[in-house]
Each structure stands twice: as structure tokens, then as C-alpha cells.
Protein backbone atom coordinates (compact mmCIF):
# COMPACT_ATOMS: atom_id res chain seq x y z
CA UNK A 1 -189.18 -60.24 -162.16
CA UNK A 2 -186.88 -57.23 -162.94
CA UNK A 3 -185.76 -54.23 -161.43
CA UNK A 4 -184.48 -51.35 -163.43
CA UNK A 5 -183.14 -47.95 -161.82
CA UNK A 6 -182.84 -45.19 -164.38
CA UNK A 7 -180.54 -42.55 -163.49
CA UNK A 8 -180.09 -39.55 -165.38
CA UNK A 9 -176.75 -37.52 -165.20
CA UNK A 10 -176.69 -34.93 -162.96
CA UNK A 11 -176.02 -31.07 -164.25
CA UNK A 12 -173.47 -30.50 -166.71
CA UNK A 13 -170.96 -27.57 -166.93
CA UNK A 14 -171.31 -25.09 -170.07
CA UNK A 15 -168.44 -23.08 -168.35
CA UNK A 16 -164.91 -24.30 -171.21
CA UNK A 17 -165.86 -25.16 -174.65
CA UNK A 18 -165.50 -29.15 -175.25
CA UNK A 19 -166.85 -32.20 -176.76
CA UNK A 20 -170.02 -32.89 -175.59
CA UNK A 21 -169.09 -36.46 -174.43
CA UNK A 22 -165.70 -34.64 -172.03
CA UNK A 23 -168.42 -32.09 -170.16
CA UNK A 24 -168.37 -32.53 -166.29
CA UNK A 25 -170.60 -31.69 -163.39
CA UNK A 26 -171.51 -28.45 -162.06
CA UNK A 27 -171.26 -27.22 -159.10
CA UNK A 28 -175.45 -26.90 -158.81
CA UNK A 29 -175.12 -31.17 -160.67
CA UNK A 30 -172.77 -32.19 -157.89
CA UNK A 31 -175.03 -31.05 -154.83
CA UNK A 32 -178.06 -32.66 -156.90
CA UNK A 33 -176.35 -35.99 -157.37
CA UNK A 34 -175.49 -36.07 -153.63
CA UNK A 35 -179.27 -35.12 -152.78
CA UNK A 36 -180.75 -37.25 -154.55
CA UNK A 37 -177.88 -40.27 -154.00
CA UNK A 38 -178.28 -40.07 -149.77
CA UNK A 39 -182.69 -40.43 -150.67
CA UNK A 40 -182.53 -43.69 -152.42
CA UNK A 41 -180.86 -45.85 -150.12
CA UNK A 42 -184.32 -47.34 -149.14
CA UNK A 43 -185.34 -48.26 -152.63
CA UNK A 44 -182.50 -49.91 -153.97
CA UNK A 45 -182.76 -54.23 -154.48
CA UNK A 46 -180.32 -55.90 -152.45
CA UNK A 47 -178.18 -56.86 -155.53
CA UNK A 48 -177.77 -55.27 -158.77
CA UNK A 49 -175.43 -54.17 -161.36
CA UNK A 50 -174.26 -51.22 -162.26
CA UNK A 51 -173.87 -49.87 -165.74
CA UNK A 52 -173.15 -46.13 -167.37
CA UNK A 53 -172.48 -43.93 -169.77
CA UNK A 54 -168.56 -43.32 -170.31
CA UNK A 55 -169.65 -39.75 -170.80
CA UNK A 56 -167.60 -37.51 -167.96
CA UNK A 57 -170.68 -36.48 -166.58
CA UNK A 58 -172.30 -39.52 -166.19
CA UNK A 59 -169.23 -41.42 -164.47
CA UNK A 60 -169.11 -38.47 -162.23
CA UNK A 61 -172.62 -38.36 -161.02
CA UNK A 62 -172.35 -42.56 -160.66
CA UNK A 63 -169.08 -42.00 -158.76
CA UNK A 64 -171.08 -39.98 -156.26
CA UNK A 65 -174.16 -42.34 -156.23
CA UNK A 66 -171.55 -45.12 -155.81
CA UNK A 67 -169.71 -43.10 -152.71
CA UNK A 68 -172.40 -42.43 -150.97
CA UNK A 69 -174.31 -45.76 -151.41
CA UNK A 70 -170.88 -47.84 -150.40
CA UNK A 71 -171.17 -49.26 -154.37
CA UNK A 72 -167.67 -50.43 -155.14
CA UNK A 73 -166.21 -48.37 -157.92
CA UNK A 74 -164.49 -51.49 -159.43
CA UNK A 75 -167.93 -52.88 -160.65
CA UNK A 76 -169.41 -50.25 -162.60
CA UNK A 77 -169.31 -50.89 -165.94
CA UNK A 78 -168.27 -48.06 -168.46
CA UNK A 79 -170.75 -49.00 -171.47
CA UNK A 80 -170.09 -46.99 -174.62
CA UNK A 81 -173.46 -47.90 -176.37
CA UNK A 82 -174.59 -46.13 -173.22
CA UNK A 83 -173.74 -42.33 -174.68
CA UNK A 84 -177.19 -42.44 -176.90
CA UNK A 85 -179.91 -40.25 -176.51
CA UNK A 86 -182.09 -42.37 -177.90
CA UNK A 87 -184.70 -44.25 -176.42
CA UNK A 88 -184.65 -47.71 -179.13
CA UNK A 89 -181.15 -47.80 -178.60
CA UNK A 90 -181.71 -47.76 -175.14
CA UNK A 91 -184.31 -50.47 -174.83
CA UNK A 92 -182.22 -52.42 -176.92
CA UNK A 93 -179.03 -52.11 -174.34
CA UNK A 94 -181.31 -52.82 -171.34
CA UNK A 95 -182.84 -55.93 -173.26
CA UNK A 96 -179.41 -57.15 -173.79
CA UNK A 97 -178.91 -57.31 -170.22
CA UNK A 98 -177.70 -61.38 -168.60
CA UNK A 99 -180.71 -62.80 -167.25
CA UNK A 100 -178.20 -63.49 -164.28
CA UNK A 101 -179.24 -59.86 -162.90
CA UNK A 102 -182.58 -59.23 -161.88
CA UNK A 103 -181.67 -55.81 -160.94
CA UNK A 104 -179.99 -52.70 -163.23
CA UNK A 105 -179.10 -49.18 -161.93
CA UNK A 106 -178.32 -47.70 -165.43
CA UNK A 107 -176.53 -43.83 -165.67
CA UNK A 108 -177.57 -42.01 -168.97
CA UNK A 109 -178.82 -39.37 -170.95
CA UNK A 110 -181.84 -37.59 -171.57
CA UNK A 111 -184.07 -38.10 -174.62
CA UNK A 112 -183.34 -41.79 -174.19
CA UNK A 113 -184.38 -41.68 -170.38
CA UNK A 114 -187.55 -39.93 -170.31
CA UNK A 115 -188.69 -41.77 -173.71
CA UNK A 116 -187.76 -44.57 -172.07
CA UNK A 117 -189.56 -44.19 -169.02
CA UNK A 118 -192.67 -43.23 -171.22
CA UNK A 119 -192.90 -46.14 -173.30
CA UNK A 120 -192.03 -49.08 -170.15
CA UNK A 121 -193.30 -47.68 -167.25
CA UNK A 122 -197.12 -46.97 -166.62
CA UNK A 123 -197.86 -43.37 -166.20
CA UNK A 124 -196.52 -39.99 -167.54
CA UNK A 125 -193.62 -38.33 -166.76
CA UNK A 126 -193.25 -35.15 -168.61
CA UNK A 127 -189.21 -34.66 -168.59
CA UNK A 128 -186.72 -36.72 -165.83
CA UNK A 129 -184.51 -33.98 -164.85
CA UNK A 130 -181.01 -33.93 -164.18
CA UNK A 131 -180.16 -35.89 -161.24
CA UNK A 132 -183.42 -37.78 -161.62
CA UNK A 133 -184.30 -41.38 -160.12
CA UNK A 134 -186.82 -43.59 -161.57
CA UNK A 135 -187.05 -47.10 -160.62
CA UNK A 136 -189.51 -49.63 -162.58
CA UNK A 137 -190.45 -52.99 -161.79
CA UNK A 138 -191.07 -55.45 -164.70
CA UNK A 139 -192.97 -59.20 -164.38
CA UNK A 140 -190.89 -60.80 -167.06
CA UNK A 141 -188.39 -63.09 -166.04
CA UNK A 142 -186.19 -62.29 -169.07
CA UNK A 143 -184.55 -59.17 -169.85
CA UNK A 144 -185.53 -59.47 -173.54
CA UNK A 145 -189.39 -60.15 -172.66
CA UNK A 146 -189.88 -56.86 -170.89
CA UNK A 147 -192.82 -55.24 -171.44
CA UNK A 148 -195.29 -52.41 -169.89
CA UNK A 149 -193.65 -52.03 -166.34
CA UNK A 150 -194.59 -50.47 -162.95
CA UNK A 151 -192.87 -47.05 -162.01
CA UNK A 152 -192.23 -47.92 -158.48
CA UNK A 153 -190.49 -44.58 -157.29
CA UNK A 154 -189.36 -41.51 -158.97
CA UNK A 155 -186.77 -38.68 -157.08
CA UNK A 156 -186.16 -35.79 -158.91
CA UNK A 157 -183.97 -32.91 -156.43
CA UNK A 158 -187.01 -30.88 -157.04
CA UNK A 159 -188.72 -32.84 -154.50
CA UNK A 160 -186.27 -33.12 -152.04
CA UNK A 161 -185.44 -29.10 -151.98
CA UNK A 162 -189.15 -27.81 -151.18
């Protein structure tokens, strides 16, 4: 069996012109990422690995999951195949994966995510925002086999502010 968290990036900043890839956090992506980093706790495996997007945003919002989940920074991996938006590319990162790990918390992007999420998991999800949790659960035994998965939980900040 195999576990795969699916985190998207928290809120970017729009606020200096720069490269896409060198945009950080704002202030609103920040409080998200802690919100929605303190509400997992309960629904994370016992032992995974951690993997994410070297875009600024994405380390930043994994440096707060990682604080506030006592994740050692040391063993996140930066993954540079990891700044796609697209969903094939995606799938084909994730199937890559050691069969060593049964469980994956992955930090990207959004198309990839959400498309993602909509081809693996077994119901709808219109758009994973910003911040955004989704955690699947696959039968397969190898990474490469996965197939149609269960979506086990999904936290979007959404939930957690009403």
C-alpha cells in the first residue's frame, strides 16, 4: 500500500516583479500554511519522505509544515522536476518514487495538483487551493503500479476559518 500527501504551495506574493520560480509567501499564504500545517498532525503515516518544489514558495510553505510538524529540515528533498504544472509530469515523478517509501508528502503547484488529484483519487475536487492538503491512499505495492486511489482526507484553510 501507498500513501501520498499532496500539498499545494501556500499564497504567493504579486507585491516586486520577479521570476515566477523566486516568488515568496504572503502574508495571507503564511497564516494559511500554518493553519492548515497545526490540522494535519493526525493524518500523517508514521514515516514518510518529504519531497518539493525548489520554487521559493513552495520551500517556504514546506519549511512551515516541517516547523510545525517537528519534520527535520535536513531531509526534504529540493526536486527540480518538481516546478511543473503539469499533471503527466507529475504522475511520472511520483511513479518514480523508491519502493523503500510507502509514504510521500509532496509540495507543488497547481494545474499539476488538482489534475492530479482528479485522475488518482476517487471523487471530484473542483480546484485544491493554496495551502491545500489532500492525502490518497493507493493498494499497489509499487510506486509505478499505482492506479485509481482513495482520497482519504482533504484540508483546504477554507474549512478551518468558518
Amino acid at each position: 500500500m501507498k500513501n501520498l500527501i499532496l500539498i499545494r504551495h501556500a499564497k504567493s506574493s504579486w507585491d516586486t516583479p520577479q521570476k515566477d520560480i523566486d516568488r515568496p509567501l504572503s502574508r495571507r499564504g503564511i497564516g494559511d500554511a500554518h493553519l492548515t500545517s497545526h490540522a494535519v498532525d493526525q493524518f500523517l503515516p508514521k514515516t514518510f519522505i518529504v519531497w518539493s518544489s525548489p520554487a521559493k514558495r513552495a520551500k517556504e510553505t514546506a519549511i512551515i509544515y516541517a516547523q510545525n510538524l517537528s519534520i527535520p529540515l535536513e531531509t526534504i528533498l529540493y526536486k527540480e522536476d518538481l516546478y511543473t504544472f503539469d499533471e503527466k509530469s507529475l504522475e511520472k515523478i511520483i511513479k518514480n518514487c523508491e519502493n523503500k517509501y510507502d509514504s510521500l508528502i509532496l509540495f507543488g503547484h497547481n494545474e499539476a495538483i488538482t489534475n492530479f488529484v482528479n485522475k488518482f483519487g476517487d471523487c471530484y475536487i473542483d480546484n485544491v487551493p493554496t495551502s491545500g492538503f489532500v492525502s490518497l491512499k493507493f493498494e499497489e505495492e509499487d510506486w509505478k503500479n499505482i492506479q485509481k486511489g482513495k482520497i482519504i482526507k482533504t484540508i483546504f484553510p477554507s474549512q478551518l476559518k468558518s
